[in-house]
N, C-alpha and C. Protein backbone atom coordinates (compact mmCIF):
# COMPACT_ATOMS: atom_id res chain seq x y z
N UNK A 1 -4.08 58.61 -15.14
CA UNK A 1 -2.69 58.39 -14.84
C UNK A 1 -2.52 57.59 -13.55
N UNK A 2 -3.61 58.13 -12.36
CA UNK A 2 -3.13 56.96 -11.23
C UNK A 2 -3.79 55.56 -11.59
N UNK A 3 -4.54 55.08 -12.16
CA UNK A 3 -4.87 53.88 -12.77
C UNK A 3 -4.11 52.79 -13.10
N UNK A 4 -2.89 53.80 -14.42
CA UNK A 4 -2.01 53.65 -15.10
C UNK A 4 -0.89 52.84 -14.17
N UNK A 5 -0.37 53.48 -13.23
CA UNK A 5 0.71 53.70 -12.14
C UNK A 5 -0.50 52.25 -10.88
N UNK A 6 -1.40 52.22 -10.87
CA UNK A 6 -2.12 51.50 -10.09
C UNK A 6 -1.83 49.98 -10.86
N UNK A 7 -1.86 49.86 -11.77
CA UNK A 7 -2.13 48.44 -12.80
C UNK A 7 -0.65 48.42 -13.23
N UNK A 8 0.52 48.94 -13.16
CA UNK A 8 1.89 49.00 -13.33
C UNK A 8 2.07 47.91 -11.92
N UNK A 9 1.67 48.36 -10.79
CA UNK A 9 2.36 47.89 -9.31
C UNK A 9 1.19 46.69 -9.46
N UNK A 10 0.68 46.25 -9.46
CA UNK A 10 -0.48 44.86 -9.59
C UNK A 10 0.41 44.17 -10.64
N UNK A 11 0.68 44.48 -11.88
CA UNK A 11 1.27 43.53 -12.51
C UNK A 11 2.77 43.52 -12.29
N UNK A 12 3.49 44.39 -12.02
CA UNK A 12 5.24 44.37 -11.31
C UNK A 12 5.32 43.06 -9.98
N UNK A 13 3.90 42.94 -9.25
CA UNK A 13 3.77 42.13 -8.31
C UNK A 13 3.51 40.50 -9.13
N UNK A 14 2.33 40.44 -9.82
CA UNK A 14 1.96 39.30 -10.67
C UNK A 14 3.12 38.80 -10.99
N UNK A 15 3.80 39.71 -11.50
CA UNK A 15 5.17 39.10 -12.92
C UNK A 15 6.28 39.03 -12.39
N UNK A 16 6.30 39.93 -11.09
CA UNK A 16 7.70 40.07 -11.08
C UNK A 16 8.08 39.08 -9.90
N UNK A 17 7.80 37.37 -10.32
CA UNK A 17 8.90 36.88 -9.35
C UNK A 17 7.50 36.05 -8.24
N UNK A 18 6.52 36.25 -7.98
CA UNK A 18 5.35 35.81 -6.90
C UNK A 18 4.62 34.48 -7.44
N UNK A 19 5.07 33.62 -8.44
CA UNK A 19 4.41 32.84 -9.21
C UNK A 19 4.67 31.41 -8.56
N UNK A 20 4.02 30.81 -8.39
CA UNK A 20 4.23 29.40 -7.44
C UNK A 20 5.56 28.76 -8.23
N UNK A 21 5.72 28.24 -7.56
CA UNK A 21 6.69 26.87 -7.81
C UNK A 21 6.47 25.76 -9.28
N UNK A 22 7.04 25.46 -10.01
CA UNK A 22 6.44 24.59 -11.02
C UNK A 22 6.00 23.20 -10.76
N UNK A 23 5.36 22.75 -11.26
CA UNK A 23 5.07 21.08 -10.50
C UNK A 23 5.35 20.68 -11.58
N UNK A 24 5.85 19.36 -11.28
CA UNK A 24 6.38 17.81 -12.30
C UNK A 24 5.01 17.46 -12.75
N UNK A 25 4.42 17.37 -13.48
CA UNK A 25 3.63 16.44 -13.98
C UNK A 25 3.80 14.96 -14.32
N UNK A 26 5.30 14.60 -14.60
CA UNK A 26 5.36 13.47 -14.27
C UNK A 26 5.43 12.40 -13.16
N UNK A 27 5.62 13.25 -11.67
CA UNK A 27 5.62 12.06 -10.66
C UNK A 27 4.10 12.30 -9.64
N UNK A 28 3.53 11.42 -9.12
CA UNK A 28 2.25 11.52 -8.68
C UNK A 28 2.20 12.00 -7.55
N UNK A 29 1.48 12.84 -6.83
CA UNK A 29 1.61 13.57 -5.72
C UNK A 29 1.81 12.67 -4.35
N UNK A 30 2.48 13.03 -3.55
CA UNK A 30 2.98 12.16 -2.50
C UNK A 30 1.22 12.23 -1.86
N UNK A 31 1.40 10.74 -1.51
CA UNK A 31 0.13 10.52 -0.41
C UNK A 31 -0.28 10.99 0.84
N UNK A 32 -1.69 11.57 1.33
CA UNK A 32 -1.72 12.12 2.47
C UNK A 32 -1.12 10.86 3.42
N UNK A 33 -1.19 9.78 3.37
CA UNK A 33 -0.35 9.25 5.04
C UNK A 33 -0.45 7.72 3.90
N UNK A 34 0.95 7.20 4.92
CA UNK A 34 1.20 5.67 4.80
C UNK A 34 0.60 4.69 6.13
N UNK A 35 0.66 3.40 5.45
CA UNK A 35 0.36 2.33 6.60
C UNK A 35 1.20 1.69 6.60
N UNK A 36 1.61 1.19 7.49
CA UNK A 36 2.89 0.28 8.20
C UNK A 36 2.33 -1.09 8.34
N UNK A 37 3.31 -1.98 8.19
CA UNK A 37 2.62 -3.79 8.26
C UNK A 37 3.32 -4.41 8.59
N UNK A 38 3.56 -4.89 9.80
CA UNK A 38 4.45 -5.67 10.44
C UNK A 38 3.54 -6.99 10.45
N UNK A 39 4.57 -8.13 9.75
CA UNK A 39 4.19 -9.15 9.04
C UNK A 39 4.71 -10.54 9.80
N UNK A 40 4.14 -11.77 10.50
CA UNK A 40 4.46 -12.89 11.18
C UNK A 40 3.80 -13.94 10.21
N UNK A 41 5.13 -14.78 9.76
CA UNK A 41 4.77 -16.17 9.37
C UNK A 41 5.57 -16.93 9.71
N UNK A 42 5.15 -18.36 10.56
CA UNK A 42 5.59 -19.29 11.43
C UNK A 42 6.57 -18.58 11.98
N UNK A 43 6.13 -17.71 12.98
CA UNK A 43 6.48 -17.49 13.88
C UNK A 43 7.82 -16.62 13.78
N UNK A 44 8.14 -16.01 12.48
CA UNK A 44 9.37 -14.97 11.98
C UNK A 44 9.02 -14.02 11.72
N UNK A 45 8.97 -12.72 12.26
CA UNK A 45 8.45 -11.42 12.53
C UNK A 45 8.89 -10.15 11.71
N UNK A 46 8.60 -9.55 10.48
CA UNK A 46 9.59 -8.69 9.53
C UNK A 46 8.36 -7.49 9.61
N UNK A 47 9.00 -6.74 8.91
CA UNK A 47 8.06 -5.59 8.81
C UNK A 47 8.92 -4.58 7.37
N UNK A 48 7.50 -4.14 6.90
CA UNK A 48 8.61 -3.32 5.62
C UNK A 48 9.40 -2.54 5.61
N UNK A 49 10.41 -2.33 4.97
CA UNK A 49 12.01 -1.70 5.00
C UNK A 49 11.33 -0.28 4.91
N UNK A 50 12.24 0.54 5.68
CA UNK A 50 11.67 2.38 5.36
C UNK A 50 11.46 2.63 3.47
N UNK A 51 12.43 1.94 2.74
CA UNK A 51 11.64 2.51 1.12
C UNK A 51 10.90 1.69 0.71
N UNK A 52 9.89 0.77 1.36
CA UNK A 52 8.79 -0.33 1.28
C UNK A 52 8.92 -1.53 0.50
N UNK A 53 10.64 -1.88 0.84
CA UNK A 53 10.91 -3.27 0.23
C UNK A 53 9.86 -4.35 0.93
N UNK A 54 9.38 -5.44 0.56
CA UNK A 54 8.81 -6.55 1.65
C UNK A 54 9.47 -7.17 1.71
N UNK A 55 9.65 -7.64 3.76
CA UNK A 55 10.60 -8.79 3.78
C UNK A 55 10.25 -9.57 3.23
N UNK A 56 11.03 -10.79 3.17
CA UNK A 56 11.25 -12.29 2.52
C UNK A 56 11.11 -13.17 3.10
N UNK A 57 9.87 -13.94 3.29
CA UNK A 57 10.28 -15.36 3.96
C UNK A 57 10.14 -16.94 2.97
N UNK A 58 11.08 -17.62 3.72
CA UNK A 58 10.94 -18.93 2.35
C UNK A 58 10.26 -19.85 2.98
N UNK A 59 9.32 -20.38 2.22
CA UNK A 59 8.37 -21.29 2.52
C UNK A 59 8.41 -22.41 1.79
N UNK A 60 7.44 -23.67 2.19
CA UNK A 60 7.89 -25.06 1.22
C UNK A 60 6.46 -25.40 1.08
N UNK A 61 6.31 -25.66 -0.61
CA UNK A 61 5.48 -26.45 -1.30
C UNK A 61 4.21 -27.09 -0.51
N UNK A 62 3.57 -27.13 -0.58
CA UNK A 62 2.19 -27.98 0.20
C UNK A 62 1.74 -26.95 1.47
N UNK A 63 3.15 -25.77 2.17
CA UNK A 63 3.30 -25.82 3.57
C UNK A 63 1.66 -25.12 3.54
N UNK A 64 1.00 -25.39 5.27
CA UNK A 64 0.38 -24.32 5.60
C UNK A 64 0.55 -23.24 6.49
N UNK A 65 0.44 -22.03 5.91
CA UNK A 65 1.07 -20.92 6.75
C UNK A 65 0.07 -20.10 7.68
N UNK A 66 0.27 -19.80 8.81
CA UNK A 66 -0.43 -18.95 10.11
C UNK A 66 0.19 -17.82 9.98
N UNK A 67 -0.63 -16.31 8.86
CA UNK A 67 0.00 -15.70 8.92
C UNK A 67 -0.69 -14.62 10.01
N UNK A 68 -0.07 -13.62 10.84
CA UNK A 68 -0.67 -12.35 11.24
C UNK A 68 0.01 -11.03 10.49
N UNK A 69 -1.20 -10.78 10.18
CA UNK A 69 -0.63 -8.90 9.82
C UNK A 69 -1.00 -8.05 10.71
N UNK A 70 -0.19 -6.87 11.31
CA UNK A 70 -0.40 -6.31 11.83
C UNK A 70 0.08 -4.80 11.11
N UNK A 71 -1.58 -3.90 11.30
CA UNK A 71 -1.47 -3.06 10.13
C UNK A 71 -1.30 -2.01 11.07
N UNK A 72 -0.88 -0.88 11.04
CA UNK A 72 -0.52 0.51 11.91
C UNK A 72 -1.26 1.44 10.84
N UNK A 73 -2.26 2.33 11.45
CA UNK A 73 -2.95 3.35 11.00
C UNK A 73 -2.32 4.62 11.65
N UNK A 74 -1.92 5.31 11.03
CA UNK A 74 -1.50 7.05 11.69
C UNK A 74 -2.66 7.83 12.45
N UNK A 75 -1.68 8.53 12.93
CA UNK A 75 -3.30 9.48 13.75
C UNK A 75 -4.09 10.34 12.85
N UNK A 76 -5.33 10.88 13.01
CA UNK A 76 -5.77 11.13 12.05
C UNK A 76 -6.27 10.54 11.03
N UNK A 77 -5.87 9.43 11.04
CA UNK A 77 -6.12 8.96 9.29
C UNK A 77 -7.50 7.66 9.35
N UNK A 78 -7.70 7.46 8.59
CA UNK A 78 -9.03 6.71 8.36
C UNK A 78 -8.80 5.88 7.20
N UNK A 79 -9.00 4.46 7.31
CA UNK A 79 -8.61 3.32 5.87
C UNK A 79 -10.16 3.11 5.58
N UNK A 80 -11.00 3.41 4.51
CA UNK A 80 -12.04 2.99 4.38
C UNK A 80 -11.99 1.76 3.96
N UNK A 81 -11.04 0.77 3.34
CA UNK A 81 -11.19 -0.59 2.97
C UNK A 81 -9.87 -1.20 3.09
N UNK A 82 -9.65 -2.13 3.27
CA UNK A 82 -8.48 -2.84 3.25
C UNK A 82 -8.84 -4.62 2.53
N UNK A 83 -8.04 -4.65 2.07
CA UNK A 83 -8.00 -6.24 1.29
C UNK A 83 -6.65 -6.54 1.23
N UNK A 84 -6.42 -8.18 2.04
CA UNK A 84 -5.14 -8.96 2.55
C UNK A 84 -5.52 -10.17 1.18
N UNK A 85 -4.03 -10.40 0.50
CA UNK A 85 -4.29 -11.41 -0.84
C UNK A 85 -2.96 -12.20 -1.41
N UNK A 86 -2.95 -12.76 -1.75
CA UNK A 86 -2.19 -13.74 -2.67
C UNK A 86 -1.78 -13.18 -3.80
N UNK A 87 -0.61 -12.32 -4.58
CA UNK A 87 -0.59 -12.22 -6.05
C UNK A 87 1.15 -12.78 -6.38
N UNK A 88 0.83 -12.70 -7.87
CA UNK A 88 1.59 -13.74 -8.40
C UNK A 88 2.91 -12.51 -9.03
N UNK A 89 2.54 -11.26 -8.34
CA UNK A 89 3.70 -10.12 -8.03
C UNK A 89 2.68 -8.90 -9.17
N UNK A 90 1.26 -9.18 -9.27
CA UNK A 90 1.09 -7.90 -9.81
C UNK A 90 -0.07 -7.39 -9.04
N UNK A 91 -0.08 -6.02 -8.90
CA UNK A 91 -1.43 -5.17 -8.82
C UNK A 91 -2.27 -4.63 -9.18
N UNK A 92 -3.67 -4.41 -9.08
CA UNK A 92 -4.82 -4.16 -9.90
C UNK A 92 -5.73 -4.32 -8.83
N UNK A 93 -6.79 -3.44 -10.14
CA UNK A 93 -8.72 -3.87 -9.31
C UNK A 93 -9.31 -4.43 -10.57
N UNK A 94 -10.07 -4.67 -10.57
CA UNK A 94 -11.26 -5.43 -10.99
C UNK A 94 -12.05 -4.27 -11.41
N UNK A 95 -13.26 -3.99 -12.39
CA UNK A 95 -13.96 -2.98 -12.66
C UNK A 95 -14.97 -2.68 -11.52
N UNK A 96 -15.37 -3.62 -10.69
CA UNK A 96 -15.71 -4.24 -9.50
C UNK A 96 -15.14 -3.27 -8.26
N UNK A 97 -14.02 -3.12 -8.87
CA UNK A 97 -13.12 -1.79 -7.54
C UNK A 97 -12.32 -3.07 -6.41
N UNK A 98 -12.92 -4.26 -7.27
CA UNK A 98 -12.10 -5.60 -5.93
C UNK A 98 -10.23 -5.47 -6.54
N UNK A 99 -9.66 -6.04 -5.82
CA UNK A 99 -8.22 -6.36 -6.22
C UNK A 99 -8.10 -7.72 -6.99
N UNK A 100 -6.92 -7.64 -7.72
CA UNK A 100 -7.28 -8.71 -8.53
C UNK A 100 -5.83 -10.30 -7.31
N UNK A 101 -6.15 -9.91 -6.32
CA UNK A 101 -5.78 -11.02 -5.78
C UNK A 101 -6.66 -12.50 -6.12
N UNK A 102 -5.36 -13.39 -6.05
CA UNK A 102 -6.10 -14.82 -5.93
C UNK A 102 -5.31 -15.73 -4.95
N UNK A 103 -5.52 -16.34 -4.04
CA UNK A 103 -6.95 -15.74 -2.93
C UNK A 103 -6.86 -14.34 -2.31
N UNK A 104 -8.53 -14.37 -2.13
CA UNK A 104 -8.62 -12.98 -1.47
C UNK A 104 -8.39 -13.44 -0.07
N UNK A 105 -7.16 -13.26 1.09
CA UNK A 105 -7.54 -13.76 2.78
C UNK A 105 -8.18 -12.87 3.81
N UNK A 106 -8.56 -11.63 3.38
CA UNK A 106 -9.26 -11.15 4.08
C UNK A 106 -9.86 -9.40 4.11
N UNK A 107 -10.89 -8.86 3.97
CA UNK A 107 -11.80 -7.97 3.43
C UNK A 107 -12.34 -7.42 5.00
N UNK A 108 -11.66 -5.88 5.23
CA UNK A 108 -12.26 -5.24 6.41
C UNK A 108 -13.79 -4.81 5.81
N UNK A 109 -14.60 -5.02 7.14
CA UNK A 109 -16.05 -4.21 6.68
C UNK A 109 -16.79 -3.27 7.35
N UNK A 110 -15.66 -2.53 8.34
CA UNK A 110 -15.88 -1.54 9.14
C UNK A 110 -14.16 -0.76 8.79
N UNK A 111 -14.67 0.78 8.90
CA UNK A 111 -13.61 1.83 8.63
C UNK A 111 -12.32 1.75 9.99
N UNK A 112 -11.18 1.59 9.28
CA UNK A 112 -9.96 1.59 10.32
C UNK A 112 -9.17 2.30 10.80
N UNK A 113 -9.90 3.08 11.92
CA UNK A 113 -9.22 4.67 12.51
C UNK A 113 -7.67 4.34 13.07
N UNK A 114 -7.30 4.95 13.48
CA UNK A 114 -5.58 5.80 13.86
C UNK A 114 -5.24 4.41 15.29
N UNK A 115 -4.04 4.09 14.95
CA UNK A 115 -3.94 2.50 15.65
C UNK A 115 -3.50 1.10 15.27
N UNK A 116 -3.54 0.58 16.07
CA UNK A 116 -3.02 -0.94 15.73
C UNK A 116 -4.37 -1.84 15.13
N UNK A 117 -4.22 -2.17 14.18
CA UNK A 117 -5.59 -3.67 13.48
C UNK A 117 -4.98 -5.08 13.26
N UNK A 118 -5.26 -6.11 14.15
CA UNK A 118 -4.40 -7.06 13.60
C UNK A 118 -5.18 -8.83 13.00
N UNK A 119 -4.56 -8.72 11.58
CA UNK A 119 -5.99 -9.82 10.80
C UNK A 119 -4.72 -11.22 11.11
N UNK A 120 -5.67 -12.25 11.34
CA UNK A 120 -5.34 -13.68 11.23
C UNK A 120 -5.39 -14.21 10.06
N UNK A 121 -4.58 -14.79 8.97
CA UNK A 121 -4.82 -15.35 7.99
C UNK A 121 -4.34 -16.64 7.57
N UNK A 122 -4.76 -17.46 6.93
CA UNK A 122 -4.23 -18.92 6.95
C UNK A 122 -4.14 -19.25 4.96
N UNK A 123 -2.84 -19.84 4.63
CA UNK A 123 -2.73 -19.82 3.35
C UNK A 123 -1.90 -21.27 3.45
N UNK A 124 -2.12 -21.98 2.31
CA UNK A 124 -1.65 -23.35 2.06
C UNK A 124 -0.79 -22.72 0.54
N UNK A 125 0.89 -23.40 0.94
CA UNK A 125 1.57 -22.42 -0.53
C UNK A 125 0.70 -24.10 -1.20
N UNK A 126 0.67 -23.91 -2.53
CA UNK A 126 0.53 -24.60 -3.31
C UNK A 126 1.65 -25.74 -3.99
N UNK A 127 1.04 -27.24 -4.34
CA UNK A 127 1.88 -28.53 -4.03
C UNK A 127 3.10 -27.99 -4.99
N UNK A 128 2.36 -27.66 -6.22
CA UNK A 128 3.30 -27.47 -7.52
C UNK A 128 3.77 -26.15 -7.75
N UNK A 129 3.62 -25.11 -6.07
CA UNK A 129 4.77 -24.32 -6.40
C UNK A 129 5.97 -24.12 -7.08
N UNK A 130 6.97 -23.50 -8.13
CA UNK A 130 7.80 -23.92 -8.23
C UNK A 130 8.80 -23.42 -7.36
N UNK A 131 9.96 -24.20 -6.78
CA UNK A 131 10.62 -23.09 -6.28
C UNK A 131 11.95 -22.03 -6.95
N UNK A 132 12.27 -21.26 -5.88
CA UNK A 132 12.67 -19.92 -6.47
C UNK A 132 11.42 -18.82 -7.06
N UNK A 133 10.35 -19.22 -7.25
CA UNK A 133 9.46 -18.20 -7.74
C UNK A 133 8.35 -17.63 -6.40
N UNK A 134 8.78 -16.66 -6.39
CA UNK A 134 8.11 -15.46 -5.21
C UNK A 134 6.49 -15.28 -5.55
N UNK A 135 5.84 -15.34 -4.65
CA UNK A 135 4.41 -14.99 -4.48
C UNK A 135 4.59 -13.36 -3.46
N UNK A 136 3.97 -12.97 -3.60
CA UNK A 136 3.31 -12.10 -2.21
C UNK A 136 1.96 -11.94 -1.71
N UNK A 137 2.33 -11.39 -0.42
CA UNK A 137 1.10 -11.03 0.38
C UNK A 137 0.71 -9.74 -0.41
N UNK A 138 -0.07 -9.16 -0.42
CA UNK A 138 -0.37 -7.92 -0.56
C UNK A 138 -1.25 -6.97 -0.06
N UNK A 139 -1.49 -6.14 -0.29
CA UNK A 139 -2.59 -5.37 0.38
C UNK A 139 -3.32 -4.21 -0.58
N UNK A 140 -4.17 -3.89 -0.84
CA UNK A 140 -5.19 -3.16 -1.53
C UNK A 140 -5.82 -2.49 -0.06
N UNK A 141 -5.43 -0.60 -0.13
CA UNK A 141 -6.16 -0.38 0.93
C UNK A 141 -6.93 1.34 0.41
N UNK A 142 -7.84 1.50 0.44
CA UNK A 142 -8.35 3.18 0.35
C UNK A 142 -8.77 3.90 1.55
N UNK A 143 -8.99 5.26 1.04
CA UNK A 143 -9.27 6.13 2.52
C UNK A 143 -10.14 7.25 1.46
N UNK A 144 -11.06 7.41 2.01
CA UNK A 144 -12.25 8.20 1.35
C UNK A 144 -12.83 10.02 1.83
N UNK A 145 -11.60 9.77 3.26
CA UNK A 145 -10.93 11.13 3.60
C UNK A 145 -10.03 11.64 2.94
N UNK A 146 -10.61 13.64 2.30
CA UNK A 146 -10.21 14.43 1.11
C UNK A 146 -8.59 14.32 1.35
N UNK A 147 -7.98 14.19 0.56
CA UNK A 147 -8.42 13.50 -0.98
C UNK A 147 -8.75 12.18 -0.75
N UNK A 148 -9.17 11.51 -1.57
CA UNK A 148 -9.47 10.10 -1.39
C UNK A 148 -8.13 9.55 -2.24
N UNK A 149 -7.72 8.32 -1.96
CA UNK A 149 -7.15 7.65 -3.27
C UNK A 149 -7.18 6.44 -2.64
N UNK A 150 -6.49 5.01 -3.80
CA UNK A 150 -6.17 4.39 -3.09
C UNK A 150 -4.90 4.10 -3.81
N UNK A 151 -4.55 2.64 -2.38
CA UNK A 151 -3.22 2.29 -3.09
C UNK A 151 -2.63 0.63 -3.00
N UNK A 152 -2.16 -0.12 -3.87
CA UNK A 152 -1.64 -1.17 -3.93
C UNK A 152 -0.20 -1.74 -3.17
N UNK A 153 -0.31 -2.10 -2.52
CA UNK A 153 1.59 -2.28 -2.30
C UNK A 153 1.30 -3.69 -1.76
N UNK A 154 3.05 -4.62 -1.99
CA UNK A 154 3.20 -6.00 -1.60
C UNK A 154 3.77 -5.50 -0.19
N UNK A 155 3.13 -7.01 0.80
CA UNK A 155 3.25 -7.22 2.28
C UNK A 155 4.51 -7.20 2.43
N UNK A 156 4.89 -8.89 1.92
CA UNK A 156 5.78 -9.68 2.05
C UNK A 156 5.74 -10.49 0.71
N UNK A 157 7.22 -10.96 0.96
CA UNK A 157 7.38 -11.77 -0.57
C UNK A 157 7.63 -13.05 0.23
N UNK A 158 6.82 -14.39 -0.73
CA UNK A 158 6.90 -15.69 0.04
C UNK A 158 7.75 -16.37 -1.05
N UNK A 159 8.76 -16.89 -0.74
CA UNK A 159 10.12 -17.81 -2.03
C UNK A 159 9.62 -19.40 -1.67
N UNK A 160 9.36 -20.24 -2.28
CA UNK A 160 9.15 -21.12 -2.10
C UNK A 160 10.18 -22.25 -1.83
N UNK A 161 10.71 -22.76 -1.57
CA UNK A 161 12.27 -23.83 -1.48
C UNK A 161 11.82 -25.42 -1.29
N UNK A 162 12.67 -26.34 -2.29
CA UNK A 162 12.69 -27.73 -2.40
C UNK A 162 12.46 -27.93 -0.53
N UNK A 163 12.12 -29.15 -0.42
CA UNK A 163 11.91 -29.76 1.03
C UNK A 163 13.69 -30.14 0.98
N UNK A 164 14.07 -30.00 1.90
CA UNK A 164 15.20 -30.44 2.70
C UNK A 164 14.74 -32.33 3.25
């Protein structure tokens, strides 16, 4: 009988009400930490909007651009790879684990602790850009501290415009 009365109060506790929270299976678990990218081309300084719009800058056909990124690492946190690239607005890897940027402008090869990193990059938009059609910068970056993941997001969006 006290058994009985013992395994009554164990499961009144189980059942009654102590059961976690339900999780969505449809949306993907928020990331242990973000990176910040404050973005300079010819000399116009943007950085991404708090819901990670990329600014906009318009560029012209042939131009060559001096870009700097400047990437912000959180405390704590550790980027095991980063890749700066050219896409034509989509994201991916390669089976390779590379990004499917074309061009690739630049591939860290040392791990990027909690802080400021800032890469130099140089890009020529192309003659037969058309304009009105957006390129971006992008970035492909992982962290191999538990959990690991990685993640894709655009820098900046480059609009191309007729020469004046």
């Amino acid at each position: 009988m006290v058994r009985l009365g013992l395994v009554a109060v164990v499961a009144a506790g189980v059942l009654g009400g102590c059961s976690p929270p339900p999780v969505c299976a449809c949306a993907p678990p928020p990331l242990p930490f973000k990176l910040a990218f404050t973005t300079t081309i010819s000399g116009r300084t943007a950085a991404l909007s708090p819901v990670g719009r990329p600014p906009s800058f318009d560029v012209r056909p042939g131009q060559s651009l001096e870009i700097e990124v400047v990437v912000t690492v959180p405390k704590r946190a550790r980027v095991s790879v980063l890749w700066l690239g050219i896409t034509a607005g989509t994201l991916g890897q390669t089976k390779a684990h590379r990004p499917t940027f074309d061009p690739i402008l630049a591939h860290t090869r040392r791990v990027l602790t909690a802080g400021l990193h800032s890469f130099r990059l140089r890009w020529r938009v192309p003659r037969n850009a058309r304009p009105g059609r957006a390129v971006y910068l992008a970035a492909d970056w992982a962290s191999r501290q538990p959990p690991t993941f990685d993640v894709g997001q655009f820098v900046a969006r480059l609009v191309p415009h007729r020469r004046s």
